[in-house]
PDB file of N, CA and C in Angstrom:
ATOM      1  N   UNK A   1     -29.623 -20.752  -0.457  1.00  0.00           N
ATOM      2  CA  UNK A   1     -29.540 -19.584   0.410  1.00  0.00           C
ATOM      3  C   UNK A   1     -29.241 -18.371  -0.454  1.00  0.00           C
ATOM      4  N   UNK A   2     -29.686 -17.399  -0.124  1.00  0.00           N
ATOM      5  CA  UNK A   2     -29.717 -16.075  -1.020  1.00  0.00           C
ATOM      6  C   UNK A   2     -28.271 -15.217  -0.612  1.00  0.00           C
ATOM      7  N   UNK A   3     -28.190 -14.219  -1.484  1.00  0.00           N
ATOM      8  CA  UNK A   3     -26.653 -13.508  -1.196  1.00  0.00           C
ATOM      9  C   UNK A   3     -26.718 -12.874  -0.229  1.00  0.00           C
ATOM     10  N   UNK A   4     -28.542 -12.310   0.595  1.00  0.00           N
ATOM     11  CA  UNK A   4     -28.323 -11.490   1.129  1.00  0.00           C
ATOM     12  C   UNK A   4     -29.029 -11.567   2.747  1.00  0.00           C
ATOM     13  N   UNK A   5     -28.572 -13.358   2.420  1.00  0.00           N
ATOM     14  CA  UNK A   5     -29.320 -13.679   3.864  1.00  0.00           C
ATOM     15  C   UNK A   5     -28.593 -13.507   5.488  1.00  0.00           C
ATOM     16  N   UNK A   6     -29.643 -13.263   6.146  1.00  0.00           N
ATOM     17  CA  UNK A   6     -28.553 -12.772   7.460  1.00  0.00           C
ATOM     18  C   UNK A   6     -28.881 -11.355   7.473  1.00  0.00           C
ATOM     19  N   UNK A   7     -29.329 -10.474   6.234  1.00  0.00           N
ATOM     20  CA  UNK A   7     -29.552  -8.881   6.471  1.00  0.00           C
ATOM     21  C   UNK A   7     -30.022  -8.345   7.269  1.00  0.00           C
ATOM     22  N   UNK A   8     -29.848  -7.722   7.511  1.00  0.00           N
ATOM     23  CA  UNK A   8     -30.809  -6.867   8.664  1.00  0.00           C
ATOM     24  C   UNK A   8     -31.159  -5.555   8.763  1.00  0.00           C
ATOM     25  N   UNK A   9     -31.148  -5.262   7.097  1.00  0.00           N
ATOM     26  CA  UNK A   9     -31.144  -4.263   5.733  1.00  0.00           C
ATOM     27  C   UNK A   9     -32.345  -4.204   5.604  1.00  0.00           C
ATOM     28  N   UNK A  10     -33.352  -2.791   5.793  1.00  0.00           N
ATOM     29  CA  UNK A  10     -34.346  -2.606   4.958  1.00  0.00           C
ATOM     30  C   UNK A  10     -34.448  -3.589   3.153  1.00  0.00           C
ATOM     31  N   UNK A  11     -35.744  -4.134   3.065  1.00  0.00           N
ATOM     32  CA  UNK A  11     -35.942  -4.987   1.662  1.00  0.00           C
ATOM     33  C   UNK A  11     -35.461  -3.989   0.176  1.00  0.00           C
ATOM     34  N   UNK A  12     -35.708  -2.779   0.437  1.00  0.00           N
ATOM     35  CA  UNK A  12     -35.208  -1.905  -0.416  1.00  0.00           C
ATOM     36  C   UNK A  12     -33.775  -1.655  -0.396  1.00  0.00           C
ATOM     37  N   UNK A  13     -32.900  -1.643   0.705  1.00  0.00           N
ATOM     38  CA  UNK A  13     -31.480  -1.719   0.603  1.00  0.00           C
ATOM     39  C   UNK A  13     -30.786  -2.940   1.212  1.00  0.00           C
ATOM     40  N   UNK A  14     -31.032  -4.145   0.083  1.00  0.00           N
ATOM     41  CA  UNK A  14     -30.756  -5.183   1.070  1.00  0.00           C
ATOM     42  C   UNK A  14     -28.851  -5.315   0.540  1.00  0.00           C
ATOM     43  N   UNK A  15     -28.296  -5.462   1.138  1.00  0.00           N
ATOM     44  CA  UNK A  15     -26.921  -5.511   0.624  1.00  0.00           C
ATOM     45  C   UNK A  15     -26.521  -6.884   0.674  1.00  0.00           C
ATOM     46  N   UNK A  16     -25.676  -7.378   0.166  1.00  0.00           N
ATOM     47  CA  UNK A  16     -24.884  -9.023   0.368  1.00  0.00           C
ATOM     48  C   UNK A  16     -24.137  -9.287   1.399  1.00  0.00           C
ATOM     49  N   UNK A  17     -24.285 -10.046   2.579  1.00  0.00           N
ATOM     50  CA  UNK A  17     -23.871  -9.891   3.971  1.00  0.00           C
ATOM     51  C   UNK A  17     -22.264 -10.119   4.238  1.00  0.00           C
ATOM     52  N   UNK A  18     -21.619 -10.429   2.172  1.00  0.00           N
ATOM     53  CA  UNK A  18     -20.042 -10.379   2.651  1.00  0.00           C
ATOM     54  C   UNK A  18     -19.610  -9.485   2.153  1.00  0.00           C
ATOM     55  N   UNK A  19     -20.875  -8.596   1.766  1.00  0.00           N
ATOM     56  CA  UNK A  19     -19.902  -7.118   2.082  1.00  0.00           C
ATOM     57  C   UNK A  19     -19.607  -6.621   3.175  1.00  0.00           C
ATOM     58  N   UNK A  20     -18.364  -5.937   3.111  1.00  0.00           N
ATOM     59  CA  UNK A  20     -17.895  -4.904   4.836  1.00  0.00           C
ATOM     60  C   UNK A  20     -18.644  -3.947   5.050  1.00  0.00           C
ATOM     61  N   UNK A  21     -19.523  -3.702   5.977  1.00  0.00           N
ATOM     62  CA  UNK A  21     -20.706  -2.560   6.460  1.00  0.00           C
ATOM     63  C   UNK A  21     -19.509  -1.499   6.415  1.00  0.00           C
ATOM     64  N   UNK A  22     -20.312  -0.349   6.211  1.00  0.00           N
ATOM     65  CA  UNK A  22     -19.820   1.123   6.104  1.00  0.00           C
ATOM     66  C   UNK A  22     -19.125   1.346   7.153  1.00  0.00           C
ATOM     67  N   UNK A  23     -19.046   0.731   8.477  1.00  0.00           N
ATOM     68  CA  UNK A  23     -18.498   0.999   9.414  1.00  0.00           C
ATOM     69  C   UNK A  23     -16.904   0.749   8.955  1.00  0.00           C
ATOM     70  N   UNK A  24     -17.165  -0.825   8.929  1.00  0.00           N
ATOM     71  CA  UNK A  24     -15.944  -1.044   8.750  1.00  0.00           C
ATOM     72  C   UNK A  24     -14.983  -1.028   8.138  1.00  0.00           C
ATOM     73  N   UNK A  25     -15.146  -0.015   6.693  1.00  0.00           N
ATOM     74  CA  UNK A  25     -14.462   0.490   6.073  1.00  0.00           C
ATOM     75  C   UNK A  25     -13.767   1.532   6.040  1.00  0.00           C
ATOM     76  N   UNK A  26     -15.201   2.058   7.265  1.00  0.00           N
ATOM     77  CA  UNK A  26     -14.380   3.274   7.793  1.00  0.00           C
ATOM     78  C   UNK A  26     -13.150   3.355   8.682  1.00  0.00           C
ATOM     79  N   UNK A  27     -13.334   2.384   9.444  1.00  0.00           N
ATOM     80  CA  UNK A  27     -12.232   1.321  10.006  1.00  0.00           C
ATOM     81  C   UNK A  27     -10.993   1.083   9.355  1.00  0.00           C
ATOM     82  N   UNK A  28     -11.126   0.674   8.561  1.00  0.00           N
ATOM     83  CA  UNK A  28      -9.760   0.291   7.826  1.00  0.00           C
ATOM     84  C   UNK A  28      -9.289   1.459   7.044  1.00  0.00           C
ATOM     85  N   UNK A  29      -9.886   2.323   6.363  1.00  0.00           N
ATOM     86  CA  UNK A  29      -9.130   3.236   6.243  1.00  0.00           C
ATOM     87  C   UNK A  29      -8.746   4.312   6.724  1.00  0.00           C
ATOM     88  N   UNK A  30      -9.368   4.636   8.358  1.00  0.00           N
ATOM     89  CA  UNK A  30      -8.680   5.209   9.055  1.00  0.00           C
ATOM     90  C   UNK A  30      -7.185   4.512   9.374  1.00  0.00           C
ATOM     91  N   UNK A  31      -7.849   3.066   9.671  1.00  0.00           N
ATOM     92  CA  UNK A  31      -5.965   2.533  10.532  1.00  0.00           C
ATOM     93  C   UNK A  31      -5.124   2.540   9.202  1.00  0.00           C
ATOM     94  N   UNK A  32      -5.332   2.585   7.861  1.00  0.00           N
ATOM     95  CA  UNK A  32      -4.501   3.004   6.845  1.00  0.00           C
ATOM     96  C   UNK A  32      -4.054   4.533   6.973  1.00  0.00           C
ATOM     97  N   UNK A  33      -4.978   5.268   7.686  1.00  0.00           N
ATOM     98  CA  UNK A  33      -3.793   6.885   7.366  1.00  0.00           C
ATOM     99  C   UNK A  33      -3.578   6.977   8.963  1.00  0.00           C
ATOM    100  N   UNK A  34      -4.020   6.363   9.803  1.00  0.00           N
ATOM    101  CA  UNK A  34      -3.003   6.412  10.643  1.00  0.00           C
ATOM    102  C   UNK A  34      -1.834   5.491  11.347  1.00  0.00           C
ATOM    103  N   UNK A  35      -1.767   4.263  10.034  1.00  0.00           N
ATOM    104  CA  UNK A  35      -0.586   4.045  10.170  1.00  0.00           C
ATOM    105  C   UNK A  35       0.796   4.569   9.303  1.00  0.00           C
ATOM    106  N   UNK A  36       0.055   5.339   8.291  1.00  0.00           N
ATOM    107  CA  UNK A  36       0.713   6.302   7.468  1.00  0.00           C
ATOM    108  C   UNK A  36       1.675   7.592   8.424  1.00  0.00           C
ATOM    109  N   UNK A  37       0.259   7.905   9.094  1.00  0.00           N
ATOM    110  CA  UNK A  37       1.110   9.387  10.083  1.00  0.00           C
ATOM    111  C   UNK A  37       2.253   8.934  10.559  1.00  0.00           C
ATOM    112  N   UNK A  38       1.782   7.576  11.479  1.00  0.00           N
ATOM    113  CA  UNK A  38       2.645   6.985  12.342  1.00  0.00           C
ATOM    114  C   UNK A  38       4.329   6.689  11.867  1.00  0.00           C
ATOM    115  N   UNK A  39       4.061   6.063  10.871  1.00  0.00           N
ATOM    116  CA  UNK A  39       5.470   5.970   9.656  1.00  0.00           C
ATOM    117  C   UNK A  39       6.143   6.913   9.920  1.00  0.00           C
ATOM    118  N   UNK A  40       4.963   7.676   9.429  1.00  0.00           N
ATOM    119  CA  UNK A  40       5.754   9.178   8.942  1.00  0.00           C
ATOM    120  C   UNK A  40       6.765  10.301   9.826  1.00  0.00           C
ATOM    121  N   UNK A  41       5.531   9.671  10.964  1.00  0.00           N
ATOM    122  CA  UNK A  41       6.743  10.295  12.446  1.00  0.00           C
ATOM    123  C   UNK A  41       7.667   9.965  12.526  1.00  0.00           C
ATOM    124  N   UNK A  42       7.854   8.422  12.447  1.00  0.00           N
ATOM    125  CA  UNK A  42       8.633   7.698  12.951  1.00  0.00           C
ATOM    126  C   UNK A  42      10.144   7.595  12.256  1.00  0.00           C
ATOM    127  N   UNK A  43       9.815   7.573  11.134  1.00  0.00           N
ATOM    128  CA  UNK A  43      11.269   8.292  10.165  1.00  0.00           C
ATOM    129  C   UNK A  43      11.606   9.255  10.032  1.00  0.00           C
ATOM    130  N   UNK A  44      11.145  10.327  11.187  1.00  0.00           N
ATOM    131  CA  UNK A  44      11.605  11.563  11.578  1.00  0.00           C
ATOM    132  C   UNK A  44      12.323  11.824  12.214  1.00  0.00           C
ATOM    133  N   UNK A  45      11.803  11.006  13.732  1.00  0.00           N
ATOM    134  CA  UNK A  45      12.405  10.937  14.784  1.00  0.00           C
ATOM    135  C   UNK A  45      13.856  11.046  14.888  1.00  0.00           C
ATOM    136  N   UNK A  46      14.082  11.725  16.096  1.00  0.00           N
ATOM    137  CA  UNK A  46      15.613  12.033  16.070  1.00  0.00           C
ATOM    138  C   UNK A  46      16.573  10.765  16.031  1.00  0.00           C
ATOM    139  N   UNK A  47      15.835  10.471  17.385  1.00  0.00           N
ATOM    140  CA  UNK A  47      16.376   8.582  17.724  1.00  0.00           C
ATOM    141  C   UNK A  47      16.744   7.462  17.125  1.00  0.00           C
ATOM    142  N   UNK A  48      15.564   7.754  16.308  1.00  0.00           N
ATOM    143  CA  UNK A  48      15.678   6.545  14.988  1.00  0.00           C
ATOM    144  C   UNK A  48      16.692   7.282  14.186  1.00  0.00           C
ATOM    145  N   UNK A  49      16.691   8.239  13.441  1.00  0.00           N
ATOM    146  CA  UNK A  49      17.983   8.636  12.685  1.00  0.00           C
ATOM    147  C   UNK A  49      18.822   8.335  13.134  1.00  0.00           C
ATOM    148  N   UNK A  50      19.094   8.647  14.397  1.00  0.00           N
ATOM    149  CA  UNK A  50      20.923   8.225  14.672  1.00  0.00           C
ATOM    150  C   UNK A  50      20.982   6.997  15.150  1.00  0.00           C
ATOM    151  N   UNK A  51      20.158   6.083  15.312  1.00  0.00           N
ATOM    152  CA  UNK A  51      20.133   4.448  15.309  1.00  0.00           C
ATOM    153  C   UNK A  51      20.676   4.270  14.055  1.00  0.00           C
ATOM    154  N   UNK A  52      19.866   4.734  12.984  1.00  0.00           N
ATOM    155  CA  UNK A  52      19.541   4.019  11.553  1.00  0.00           C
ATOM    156  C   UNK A  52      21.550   4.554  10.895  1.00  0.00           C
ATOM    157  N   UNK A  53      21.292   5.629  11.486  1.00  0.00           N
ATOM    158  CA  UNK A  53      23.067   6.324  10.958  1.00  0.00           C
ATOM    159  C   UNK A  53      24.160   5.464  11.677  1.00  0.00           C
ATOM    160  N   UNK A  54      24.032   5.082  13.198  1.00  0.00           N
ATOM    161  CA  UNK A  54      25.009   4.502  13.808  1.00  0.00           C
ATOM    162  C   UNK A  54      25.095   3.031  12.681  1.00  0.00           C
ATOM    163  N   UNK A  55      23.963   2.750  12.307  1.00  0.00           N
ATOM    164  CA  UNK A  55      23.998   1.302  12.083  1.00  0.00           C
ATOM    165  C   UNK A  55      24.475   1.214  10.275  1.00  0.00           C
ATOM    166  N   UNK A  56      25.117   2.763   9.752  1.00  0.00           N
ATOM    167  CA  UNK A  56      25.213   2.619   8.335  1.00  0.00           C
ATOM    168  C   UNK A  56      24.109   2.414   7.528  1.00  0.00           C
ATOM    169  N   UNK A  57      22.794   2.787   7.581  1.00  0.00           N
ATOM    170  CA  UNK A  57      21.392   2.117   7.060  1.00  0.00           C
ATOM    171  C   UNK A  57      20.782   3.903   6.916  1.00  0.00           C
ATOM    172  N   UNK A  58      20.603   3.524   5.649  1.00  0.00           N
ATOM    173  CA  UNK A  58      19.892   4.971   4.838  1.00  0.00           C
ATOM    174  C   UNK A  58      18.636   4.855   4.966  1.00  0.00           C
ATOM    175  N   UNK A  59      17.867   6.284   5.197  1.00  0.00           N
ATOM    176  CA  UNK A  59      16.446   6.045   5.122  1.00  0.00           C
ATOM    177  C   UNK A  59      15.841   6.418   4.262  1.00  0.00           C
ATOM    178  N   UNK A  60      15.006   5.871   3.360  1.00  0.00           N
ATOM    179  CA  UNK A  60      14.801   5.424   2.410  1.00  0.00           C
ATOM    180  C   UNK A  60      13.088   6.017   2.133  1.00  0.00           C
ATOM    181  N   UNK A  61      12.710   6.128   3.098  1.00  0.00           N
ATOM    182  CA  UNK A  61      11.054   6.585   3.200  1.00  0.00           C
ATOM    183  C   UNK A  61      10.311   7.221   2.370  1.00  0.00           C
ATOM    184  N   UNK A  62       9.385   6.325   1.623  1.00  0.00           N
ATOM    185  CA  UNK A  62       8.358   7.689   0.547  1.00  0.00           C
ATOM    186  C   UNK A  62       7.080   7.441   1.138  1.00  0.00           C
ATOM    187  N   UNK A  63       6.364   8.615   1.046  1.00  0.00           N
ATOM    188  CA  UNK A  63       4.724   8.951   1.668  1.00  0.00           C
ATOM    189  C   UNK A  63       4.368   7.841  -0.036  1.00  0.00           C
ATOM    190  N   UNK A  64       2.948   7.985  -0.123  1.00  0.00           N
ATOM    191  CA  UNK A  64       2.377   6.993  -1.080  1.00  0.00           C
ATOM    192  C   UNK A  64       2.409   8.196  -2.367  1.00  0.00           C
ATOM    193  N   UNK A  65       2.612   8.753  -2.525  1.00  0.00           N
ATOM    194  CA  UNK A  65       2.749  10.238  -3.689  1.00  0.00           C
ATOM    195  C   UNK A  65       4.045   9.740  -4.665  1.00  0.00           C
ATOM    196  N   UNK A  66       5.024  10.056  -3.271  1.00  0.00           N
ATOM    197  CA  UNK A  66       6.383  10.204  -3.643  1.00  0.00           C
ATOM    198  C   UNK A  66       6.869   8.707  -4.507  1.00  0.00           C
ATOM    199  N   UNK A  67       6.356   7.844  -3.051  1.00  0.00           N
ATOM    200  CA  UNK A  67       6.087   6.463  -4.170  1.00  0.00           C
ATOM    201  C   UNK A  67       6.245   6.010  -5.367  1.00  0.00           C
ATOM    202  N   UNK A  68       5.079   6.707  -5.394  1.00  0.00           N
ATOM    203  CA  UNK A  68       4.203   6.493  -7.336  1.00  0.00           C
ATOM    204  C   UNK A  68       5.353   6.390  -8.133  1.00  0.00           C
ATOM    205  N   UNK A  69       5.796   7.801  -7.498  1.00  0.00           N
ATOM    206  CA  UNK A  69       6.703   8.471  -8.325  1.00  0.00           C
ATOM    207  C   UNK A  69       7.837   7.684  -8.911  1.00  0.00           C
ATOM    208  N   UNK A  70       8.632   7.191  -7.873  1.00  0.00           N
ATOM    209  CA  UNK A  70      10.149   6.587  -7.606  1.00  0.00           C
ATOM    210  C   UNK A  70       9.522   5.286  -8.475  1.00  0.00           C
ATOM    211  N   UNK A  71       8.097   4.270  -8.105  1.00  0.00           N
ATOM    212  CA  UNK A  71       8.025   3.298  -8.928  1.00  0.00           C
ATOM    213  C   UNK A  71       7.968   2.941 -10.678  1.00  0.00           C
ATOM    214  N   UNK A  72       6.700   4.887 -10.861  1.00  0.00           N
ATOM    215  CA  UNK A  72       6.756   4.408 -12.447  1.00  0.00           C
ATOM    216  C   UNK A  72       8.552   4.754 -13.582  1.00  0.00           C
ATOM    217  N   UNK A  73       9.016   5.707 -12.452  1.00  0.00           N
ATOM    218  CA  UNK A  73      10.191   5.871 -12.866  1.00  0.00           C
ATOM    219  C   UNK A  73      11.636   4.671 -12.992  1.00  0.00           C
ATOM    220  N   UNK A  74      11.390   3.951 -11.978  1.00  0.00           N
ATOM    221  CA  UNK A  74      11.789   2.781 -12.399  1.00  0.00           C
ATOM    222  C   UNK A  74      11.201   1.607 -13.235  1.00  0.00           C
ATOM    223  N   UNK A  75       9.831   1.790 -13.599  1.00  0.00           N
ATOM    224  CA  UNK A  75       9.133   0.642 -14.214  1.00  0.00           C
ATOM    225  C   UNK A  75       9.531   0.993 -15.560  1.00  0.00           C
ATOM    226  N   UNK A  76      10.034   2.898 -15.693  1.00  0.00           N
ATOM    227  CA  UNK A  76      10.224   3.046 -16.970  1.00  0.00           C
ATOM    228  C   UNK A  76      12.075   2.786 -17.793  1.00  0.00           C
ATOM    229  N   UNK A  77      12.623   3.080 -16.372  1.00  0.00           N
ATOM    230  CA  UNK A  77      14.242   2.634 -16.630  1.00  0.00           C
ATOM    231  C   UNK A  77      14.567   1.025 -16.932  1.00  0.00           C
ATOM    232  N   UNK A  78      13.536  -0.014 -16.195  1.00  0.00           N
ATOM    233  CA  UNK A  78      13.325  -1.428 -16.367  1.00  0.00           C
ATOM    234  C   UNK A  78      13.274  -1.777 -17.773  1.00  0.00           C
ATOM    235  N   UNK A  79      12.283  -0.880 -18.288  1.00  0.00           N
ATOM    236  CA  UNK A  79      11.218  -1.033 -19.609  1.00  0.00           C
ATOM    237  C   UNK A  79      12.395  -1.217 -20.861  1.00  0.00           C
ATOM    238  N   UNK A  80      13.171   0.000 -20.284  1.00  0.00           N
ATOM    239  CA  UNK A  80      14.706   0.979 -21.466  1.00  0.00           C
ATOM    240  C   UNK A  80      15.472  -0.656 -21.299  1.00  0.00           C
ATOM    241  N   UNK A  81      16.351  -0.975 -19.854  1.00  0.00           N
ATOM    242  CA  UNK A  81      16.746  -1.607 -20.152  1.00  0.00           C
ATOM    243  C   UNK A  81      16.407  -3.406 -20.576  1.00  0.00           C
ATOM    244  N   UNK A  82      15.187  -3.616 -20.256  1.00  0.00           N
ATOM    245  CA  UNK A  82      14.507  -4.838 -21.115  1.00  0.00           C
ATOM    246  C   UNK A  82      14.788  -4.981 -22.630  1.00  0.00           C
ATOM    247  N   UNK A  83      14.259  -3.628 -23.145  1.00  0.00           N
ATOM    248  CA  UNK A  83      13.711  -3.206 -24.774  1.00  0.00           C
ATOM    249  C   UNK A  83      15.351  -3.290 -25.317  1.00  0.00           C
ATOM    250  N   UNK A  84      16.667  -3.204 -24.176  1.00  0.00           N
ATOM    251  CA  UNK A  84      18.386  -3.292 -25.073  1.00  0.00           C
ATOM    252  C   UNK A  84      18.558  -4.658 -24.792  1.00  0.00           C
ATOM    253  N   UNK A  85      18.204  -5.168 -23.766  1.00  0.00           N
ATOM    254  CA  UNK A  85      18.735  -6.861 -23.726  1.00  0.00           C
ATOM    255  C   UNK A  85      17.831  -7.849 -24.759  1.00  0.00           C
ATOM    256  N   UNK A  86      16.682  -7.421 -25.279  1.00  0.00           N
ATOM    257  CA  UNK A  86      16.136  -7.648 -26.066  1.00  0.00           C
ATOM    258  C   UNK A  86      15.797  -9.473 -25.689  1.00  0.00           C
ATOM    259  N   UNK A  87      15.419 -10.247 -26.610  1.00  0.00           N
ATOM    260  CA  UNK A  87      14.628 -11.459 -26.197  1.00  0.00           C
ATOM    261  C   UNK A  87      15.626 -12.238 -25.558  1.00  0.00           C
ATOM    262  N   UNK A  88      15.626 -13.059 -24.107  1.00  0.00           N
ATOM    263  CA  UNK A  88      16.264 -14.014 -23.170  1.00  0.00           C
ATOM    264  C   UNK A  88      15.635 -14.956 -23.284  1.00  0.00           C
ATOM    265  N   UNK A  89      16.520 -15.843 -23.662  1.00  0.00           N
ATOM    266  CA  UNK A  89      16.069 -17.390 -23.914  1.00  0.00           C
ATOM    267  C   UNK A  89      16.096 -17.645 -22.351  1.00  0.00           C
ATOM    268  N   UNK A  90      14.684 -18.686 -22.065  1.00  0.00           N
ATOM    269  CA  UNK A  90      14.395 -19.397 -20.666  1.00  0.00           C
ATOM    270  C   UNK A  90      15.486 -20.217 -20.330  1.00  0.00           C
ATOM    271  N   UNK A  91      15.598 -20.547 -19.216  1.00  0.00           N
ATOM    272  CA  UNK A  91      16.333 -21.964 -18.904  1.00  0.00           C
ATOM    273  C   UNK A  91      15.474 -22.947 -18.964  1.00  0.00           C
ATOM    274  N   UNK A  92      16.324 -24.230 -19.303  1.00  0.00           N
ATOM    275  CA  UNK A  92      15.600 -25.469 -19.149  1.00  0.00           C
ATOM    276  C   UNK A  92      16.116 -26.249 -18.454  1.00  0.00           C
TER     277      UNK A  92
END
């Protein structure tokens, strides 16, 4: 059976039928930024703050930017303190 059987693709644009049609990519990365917005409201909200405050629980929230940020900055404080503890023998 061929990669691109099942098409229903002009012979000139025949694509491989387990790729995700254009639709549905469009699909998924809409429900990716709008489950982003949604987040984003949602750790706004008044309600939730003073839930999250009554309950002693910090909010903590980064958009995917801010992210980046907070991760390579720790991948680089990790790095510092790896490179002083220097080689750890495994357990056996």
């Amino acid at each position: 059976m061929s990669a691109d059987a099942g098409s229903t693709a002009p012979s000139a644009a025949r694509v491989p039928r387990w790729l995700p049609s254009p639709a549905a990519i469009l699909v998924m990365a809409l429900g990716g930024v709008m489950f982003a917005i949604t987040v984003t409201k949602g750790v706004q909200d008044p309600e939730f703050k003073a839930t999250m405050a009554k309950l002693d629980t910090p909010i903590n929230y980064l958009d995917a930017p801010d992210f980046k940020k907070f991760w390579d900055n720790d991948a680089r404080r990790l790095a510092v303190t790896v490179q002083r503890v220097g080689k750890v023998e495994a357990r056996k």
